[in-house]
N, C-alpha and C. Protein backbone atom coordinates (compact mmCIF):
# COMPACT_ATOMS: atom_id res chain seq x y z
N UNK A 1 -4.81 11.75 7.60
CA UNK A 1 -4.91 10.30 7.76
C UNK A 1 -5.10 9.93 9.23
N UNK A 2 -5.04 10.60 10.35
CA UNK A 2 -4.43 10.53 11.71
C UNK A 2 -6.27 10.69 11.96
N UNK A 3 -6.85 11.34 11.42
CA UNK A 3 -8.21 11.34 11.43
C UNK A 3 -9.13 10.27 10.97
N UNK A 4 -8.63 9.89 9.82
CA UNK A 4 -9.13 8.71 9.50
C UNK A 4 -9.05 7.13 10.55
N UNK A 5 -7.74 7.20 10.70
CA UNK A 5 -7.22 6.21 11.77
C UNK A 5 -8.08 6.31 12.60
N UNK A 6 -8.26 6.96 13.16
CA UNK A 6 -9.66 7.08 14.76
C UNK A 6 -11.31 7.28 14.11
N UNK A 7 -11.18 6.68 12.83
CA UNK A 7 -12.57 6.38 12.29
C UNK A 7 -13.44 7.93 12.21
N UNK A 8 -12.65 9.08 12.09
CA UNK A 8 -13.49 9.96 12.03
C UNK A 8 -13.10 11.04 11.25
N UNK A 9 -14.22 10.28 10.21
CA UNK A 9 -14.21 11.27 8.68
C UNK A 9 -14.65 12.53 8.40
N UNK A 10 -15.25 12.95 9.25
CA UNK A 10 -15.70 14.38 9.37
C UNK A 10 -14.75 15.16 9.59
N UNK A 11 -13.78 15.12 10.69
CA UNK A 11 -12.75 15.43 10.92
C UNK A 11 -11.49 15.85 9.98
N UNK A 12 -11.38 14.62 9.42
CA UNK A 12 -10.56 14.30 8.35
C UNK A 12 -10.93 15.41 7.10
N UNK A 13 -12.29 15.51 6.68
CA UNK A 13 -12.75 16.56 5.67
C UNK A 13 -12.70 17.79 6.39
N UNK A 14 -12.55 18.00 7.16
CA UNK A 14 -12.57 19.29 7.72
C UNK A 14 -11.37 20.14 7.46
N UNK A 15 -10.36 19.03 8.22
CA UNK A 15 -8.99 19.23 7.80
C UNK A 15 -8.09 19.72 6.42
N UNK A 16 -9.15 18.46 5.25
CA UNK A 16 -8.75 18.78 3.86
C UNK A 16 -9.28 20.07 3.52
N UNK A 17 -10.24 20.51 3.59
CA UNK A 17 -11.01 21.78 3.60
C UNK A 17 -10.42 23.10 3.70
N UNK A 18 -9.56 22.61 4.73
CA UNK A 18 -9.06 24.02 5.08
C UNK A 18 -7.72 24.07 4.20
N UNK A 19 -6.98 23.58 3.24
CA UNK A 19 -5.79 23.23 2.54
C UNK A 19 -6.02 24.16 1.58
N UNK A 20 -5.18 25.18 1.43
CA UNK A 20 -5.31 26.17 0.16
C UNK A 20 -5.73 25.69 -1.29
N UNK A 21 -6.28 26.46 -2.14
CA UNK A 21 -6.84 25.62 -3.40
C UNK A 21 -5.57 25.27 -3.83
N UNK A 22 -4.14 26.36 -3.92
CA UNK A 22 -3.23 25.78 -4.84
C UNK A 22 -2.48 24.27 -4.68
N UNK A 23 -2.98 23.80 -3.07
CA UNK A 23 -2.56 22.48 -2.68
C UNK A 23 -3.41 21.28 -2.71
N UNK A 24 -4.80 21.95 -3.44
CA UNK A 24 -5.87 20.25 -3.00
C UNK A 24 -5.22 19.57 -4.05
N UNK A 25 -4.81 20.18 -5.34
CA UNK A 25 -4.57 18.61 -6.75
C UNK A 25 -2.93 18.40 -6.23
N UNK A 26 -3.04 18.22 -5.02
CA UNK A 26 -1.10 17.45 -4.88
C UNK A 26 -1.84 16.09 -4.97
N UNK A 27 -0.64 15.05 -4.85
CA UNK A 27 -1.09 13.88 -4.42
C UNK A 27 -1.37 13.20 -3.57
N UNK A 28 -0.44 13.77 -2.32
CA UNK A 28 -0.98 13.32 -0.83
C UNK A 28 -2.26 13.79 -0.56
N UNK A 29 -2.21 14.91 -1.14
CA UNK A 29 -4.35 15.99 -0.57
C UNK A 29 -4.94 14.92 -0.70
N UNK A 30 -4.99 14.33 -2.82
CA UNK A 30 -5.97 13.66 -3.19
C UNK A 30 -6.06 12.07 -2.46
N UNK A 31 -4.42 11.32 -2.36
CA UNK A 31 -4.99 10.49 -2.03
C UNK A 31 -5.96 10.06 -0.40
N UNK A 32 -5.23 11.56 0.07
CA UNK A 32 -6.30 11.65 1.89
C UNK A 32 -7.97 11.61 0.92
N UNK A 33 -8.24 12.32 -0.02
CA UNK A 33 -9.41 12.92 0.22
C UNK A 33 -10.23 11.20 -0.61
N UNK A 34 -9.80 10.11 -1.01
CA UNK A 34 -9.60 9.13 -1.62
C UNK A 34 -10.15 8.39 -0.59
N UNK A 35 -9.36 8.27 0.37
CA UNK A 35 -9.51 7.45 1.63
C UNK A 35 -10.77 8.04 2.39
N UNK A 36 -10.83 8.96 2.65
CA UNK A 36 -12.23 10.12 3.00
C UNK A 36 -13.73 9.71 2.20
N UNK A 37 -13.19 9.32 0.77
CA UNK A 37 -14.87 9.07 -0.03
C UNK A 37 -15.07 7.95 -0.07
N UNK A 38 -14.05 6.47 0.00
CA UNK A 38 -14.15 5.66 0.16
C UNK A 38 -14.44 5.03 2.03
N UNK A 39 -13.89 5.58 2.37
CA UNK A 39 -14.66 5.66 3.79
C UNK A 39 -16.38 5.99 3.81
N UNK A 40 -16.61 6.93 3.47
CA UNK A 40 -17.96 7.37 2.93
C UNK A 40 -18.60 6.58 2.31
N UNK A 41 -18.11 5.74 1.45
CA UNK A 41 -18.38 4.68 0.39
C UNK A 41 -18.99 5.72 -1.22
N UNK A 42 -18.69 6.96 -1.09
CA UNK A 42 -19.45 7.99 -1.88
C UNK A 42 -17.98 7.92 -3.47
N UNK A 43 -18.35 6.48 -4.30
CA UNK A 43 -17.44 5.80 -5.13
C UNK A 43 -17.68 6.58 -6.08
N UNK A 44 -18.89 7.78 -6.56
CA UNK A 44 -18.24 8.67 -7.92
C UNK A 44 -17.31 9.74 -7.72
N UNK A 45 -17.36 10.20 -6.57
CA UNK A 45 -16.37 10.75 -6.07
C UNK A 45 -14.81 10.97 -6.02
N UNK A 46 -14.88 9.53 -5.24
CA UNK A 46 -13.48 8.44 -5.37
C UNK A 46 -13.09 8.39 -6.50
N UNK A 47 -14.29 8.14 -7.11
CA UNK A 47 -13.62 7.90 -8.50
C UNK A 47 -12.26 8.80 -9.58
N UNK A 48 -13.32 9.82 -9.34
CA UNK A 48 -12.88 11.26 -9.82
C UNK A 48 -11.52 11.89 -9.13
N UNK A 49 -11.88 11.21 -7.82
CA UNK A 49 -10.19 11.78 -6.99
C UNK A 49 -9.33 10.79 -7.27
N UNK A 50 -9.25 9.65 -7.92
CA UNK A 50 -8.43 8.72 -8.31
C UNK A 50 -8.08 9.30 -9.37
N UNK A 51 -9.03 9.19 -10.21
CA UNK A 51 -8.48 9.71 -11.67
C UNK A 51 -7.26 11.28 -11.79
N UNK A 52 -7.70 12.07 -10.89
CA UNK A 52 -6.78 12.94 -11.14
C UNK A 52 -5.86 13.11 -10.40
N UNK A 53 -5.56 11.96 -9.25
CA UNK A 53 -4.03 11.06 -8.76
C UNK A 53 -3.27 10.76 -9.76
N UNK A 54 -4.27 10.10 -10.34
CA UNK A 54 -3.37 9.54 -11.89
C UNK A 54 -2.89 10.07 -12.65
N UNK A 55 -3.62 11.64 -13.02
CA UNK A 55 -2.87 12.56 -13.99
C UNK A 55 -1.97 13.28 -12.94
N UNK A 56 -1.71 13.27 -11.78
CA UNK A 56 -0.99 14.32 -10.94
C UNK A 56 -0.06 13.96 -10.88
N UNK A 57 0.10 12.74 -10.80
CA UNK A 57 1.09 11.56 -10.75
C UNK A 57 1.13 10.21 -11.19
N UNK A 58 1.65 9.95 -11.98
CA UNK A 58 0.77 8.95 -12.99
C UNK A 58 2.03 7.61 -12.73
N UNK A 59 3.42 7.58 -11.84
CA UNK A 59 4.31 7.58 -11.56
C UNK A 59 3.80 6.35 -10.37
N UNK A 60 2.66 6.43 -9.47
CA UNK A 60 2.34 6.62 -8.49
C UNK A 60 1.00 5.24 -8.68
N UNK A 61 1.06 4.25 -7.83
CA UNK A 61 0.54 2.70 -8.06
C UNK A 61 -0.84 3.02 -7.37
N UNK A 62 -0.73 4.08 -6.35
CA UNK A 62 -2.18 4.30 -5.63
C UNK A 62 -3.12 4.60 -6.74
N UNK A 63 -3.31 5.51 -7.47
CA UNK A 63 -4.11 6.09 -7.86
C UNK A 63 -4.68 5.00 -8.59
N UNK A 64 -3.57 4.41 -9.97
CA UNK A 64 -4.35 3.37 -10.35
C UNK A 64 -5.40 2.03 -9.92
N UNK A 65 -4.74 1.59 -8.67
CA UNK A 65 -5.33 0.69 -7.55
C UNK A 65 -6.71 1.77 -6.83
N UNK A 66 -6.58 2.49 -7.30
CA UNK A 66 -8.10 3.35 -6.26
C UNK A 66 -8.95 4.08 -7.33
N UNK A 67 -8.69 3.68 -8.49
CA UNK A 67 -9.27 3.98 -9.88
C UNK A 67 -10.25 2.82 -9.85
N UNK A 68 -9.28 1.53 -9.74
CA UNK A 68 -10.25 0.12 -10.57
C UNK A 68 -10.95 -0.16 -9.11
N UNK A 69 -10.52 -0.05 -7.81
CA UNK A 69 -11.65 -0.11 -6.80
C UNK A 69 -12.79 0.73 -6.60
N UNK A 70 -12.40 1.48 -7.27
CA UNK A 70 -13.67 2.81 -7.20
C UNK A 70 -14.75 2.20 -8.07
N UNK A 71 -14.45 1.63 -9.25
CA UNK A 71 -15.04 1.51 -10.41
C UNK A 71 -15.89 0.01 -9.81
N UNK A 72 -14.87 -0.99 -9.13
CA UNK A 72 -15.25 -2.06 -9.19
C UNK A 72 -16.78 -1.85 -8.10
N UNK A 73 -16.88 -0.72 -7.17
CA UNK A 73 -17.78 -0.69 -5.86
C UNK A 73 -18.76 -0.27 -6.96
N UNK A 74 -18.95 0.51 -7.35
CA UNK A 74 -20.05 1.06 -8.51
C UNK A 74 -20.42 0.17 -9.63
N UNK A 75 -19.84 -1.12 -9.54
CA UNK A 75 -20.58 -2.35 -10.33
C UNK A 75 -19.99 -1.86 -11.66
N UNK A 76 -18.86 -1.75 -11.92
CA UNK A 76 -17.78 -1.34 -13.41
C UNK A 76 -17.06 -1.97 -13.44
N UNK A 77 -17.25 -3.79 -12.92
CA UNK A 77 -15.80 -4.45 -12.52
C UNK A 77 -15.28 -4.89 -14.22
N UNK A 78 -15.76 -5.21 -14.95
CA UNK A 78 -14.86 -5.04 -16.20
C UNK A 78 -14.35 -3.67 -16.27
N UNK A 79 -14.56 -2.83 -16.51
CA UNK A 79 -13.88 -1.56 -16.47
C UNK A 79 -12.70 -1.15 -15.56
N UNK A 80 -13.18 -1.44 -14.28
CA UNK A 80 -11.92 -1.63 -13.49
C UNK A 80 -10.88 -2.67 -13.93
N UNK A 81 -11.27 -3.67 -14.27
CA UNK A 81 -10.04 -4.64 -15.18
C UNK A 81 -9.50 -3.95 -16.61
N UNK A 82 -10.24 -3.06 -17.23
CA UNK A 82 -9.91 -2.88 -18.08
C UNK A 82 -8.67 -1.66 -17.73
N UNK A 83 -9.05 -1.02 -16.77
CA UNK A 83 -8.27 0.35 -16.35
C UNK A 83 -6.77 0.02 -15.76
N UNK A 84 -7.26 -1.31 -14.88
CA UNK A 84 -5.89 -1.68 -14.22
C UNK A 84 -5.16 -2.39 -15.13
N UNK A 85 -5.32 -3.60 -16.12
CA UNK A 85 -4.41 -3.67 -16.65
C UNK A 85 -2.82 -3.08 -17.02
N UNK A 86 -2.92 -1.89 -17.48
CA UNK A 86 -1.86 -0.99 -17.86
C UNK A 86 -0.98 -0.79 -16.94
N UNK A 87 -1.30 -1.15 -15.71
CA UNK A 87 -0.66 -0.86 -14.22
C UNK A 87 -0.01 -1.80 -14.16
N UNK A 88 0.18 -3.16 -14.85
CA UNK A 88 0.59 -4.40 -14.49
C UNK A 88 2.01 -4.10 -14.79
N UNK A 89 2.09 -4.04 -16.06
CA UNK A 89 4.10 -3.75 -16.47
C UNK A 89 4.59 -2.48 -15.54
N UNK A 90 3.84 -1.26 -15.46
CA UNK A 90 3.99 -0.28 -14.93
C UNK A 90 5.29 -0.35 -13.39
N UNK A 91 4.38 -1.43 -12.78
CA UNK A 91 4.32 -1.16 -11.27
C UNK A 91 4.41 -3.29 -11.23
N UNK A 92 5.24 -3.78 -12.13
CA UNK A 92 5.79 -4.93 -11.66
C UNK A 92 6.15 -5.54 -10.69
N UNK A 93 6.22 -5.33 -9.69
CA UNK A 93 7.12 -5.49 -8.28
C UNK A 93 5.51 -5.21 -7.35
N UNK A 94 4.07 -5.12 -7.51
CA UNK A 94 3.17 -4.35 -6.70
C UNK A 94 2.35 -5.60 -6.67
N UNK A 95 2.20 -6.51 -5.96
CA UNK A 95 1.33 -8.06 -5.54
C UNK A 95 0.09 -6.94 -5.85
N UNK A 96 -0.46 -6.48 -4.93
CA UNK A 96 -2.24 -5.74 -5.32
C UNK A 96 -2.52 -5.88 -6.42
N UNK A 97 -1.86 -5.36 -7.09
CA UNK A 97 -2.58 -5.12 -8.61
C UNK A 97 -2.81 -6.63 -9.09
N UNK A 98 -2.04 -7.41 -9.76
CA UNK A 98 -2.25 -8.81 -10.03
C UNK A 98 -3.59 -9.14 -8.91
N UNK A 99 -3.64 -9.22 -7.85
CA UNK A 99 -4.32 -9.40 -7.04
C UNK A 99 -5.69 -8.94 -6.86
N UNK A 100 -6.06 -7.64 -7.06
CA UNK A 100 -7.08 -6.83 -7.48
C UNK A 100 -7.69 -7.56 -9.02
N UNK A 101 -6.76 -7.74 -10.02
CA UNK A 101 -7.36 -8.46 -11.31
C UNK A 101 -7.49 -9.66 -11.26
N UNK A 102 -7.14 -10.23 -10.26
CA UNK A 102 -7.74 -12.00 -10.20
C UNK A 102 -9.08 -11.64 -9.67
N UNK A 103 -9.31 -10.64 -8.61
CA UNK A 103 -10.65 -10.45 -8.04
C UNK A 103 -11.80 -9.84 -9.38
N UNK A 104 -11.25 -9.33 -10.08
CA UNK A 104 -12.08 -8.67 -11.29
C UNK A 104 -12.88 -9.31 -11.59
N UNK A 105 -11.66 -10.38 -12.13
CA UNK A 105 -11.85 -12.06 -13.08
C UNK A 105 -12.65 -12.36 -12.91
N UNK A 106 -12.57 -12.70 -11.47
CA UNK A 106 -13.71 -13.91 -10.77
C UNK A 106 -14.93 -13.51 -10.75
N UNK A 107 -15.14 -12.15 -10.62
CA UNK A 107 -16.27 -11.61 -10.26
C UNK A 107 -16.61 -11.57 -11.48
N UNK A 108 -16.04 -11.75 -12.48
CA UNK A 108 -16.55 -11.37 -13.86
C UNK A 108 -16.81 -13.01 -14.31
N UNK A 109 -16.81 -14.03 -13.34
CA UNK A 109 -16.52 -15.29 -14.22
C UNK A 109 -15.84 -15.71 -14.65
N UNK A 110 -14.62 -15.51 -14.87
CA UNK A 110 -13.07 -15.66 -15.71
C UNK A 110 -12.37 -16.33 -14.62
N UNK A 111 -12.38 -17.40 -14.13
CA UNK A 111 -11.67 -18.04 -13.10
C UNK A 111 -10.67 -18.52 -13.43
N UNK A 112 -10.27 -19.27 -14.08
CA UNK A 112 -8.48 -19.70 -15.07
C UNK A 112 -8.28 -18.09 -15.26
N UNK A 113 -8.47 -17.39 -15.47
CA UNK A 113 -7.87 -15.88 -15.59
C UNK A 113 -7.57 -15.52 -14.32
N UNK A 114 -8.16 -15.65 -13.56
CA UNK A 114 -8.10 -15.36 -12.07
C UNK A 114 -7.16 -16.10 -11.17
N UNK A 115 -7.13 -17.04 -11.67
CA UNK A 115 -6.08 -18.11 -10.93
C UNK A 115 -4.56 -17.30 -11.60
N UNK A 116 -4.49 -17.34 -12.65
CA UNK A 116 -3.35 -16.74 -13.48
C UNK A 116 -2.72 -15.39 -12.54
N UNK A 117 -3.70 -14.83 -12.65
CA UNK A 117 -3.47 -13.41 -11.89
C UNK A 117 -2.98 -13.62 -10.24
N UNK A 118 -3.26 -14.70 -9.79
CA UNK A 118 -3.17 -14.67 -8.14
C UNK A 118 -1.91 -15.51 -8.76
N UNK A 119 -1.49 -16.56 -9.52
CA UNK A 119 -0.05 -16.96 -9.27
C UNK A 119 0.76 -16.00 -9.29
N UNK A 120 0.53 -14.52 -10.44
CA UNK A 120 1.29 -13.50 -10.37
C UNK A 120 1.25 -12.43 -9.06
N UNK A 121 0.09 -12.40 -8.54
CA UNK A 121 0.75 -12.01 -7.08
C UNK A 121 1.46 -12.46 -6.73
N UNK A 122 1.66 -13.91 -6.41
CA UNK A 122 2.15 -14.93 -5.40
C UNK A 122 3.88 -14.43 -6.00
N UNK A 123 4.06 -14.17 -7.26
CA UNK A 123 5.50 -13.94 -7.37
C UNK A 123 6.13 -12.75 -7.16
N UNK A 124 5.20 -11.72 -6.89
CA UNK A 124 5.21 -10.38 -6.27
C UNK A 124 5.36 -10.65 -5.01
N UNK A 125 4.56 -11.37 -4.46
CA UNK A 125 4.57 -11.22 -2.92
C UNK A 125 5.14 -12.57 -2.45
N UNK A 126 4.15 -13.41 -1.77
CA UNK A 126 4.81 -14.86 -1.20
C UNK A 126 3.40 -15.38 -1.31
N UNK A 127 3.49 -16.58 -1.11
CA UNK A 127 1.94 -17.36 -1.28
C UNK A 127 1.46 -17.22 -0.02
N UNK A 128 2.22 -17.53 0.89
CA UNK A 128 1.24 -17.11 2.80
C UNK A 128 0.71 -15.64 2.61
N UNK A 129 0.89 -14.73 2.00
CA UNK A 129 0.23 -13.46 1.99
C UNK A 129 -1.17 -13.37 0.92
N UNK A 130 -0.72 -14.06 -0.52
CA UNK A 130 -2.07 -14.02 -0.89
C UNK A 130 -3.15 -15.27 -0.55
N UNK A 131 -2.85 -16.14 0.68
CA UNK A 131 -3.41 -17.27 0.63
C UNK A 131 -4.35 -16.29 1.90
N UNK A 132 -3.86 -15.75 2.36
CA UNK A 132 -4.11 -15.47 3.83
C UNK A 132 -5.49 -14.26 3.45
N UNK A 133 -5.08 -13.34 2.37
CA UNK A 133 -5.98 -12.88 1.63
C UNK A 133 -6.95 -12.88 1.19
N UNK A 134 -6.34 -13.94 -0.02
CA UNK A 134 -7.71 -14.55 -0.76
C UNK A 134 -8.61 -15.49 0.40
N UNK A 135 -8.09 -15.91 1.12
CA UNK A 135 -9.17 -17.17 1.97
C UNK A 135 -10.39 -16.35 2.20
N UNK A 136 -9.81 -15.09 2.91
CA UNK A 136 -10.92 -13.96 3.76
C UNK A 136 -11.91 -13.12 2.43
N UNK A 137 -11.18 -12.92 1.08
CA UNK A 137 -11.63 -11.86 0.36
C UNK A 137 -12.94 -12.58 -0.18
N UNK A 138 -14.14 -11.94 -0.35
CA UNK A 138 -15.63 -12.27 -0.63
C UNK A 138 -15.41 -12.65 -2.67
N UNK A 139 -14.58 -11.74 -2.93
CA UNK A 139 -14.30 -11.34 -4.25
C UNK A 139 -14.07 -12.68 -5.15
N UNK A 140 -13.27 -13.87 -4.16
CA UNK A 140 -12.30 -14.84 -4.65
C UNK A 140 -12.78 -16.09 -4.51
N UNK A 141 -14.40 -15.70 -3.31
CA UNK A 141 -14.56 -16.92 -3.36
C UNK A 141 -15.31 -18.17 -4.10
N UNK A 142 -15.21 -18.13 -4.99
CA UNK A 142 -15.49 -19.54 -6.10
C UNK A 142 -13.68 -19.99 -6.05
N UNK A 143 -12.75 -19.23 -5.64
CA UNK A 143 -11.41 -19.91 -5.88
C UNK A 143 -11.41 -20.53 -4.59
N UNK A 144 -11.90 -20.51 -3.80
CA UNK A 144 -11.44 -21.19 -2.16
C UNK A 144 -10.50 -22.13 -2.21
N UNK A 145 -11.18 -23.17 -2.63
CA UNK A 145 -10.07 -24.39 -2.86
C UNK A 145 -8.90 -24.51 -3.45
N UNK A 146 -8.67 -23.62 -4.61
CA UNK A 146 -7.84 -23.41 -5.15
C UNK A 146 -6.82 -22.68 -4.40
N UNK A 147 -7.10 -21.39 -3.64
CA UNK A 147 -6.39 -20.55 -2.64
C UNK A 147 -5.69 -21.72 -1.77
N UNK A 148 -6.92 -22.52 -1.45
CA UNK A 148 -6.50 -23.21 -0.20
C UNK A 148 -5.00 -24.17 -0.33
N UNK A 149 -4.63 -24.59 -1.71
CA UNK A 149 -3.81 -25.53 -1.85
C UNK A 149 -2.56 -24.03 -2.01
N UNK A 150 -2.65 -23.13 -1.92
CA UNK A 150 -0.88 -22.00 -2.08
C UNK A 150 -0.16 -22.21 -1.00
N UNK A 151 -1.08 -22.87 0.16
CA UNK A 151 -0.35 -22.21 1.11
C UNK A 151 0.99 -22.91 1.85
């Protein structure tokens, strides 16, 4: 990650590279190597290293959250809503997720769905955090106005 931080992903794969086979399917390997393809933007990848976060550790809120973003960059944003759902009871207490599925919504057209989903961040988190969010996120914006009154 210390590689990633200084923007240099080559590095970073180099590093994972050298990690014995019996250690690449841990979960810290995968989720470095996660951050590595999504850096890359190389999302079938990601994809695939999400997914088997999820079976490695299924316990574990990353994987699912880097499942439905993987999916959503590759133009699968129903699918990514469909995937994250299950994460919602899971990982109750996790603002992203609610947050990630209001962005689904919207992008999918479902805006009263989307609004729904960002009040349930807002009770995960605080409204100055998803206001501060959503204002900036590209994902949300047909909600602008709506964001604009949380804060």
């Amino acid at each position: 990650m210390g590689w990633l931080g200084l923007g240099n992903a080559t590095e970073a794969r180099r590093e994972l590279e050298s990690i014995s086979p019996a250690h690449r399917e841990h979960p810290e390997v995968l989720e470095v190597w996660w951050a590595i393809l999504a850096e890359q933007e190389k999302w079938i990848d990601a994809l695939a290293s999400a997914e088997k976060l999820i079976t490695q550790a299924p316990d574990q809120q990353s994987g699912w959250i880097q499942q439905s973003y993987a999916l959503h960059e590759l133009k699968r944003t129903r699918e990514a809503y469909e995937r994250l759902v299950p994460a919602v009871e899971k990982f109750s207490d996790a603002y992203v997720i609610p947050y990630n599925l209001a962005c689904y919504q919207c992008q999918l057209g479902n805006e009263a769905d989307a609004l729904n989903w960002l009040r349930r961040a807002v009770k995960a988190s605080d409204a100055q955090t998803i206001h501060a969010m959503g204002m900036k996120d590209p994902d949300l914006s047909p909600l602008r106005d709506e964001i604009a009154k949380m804060a």
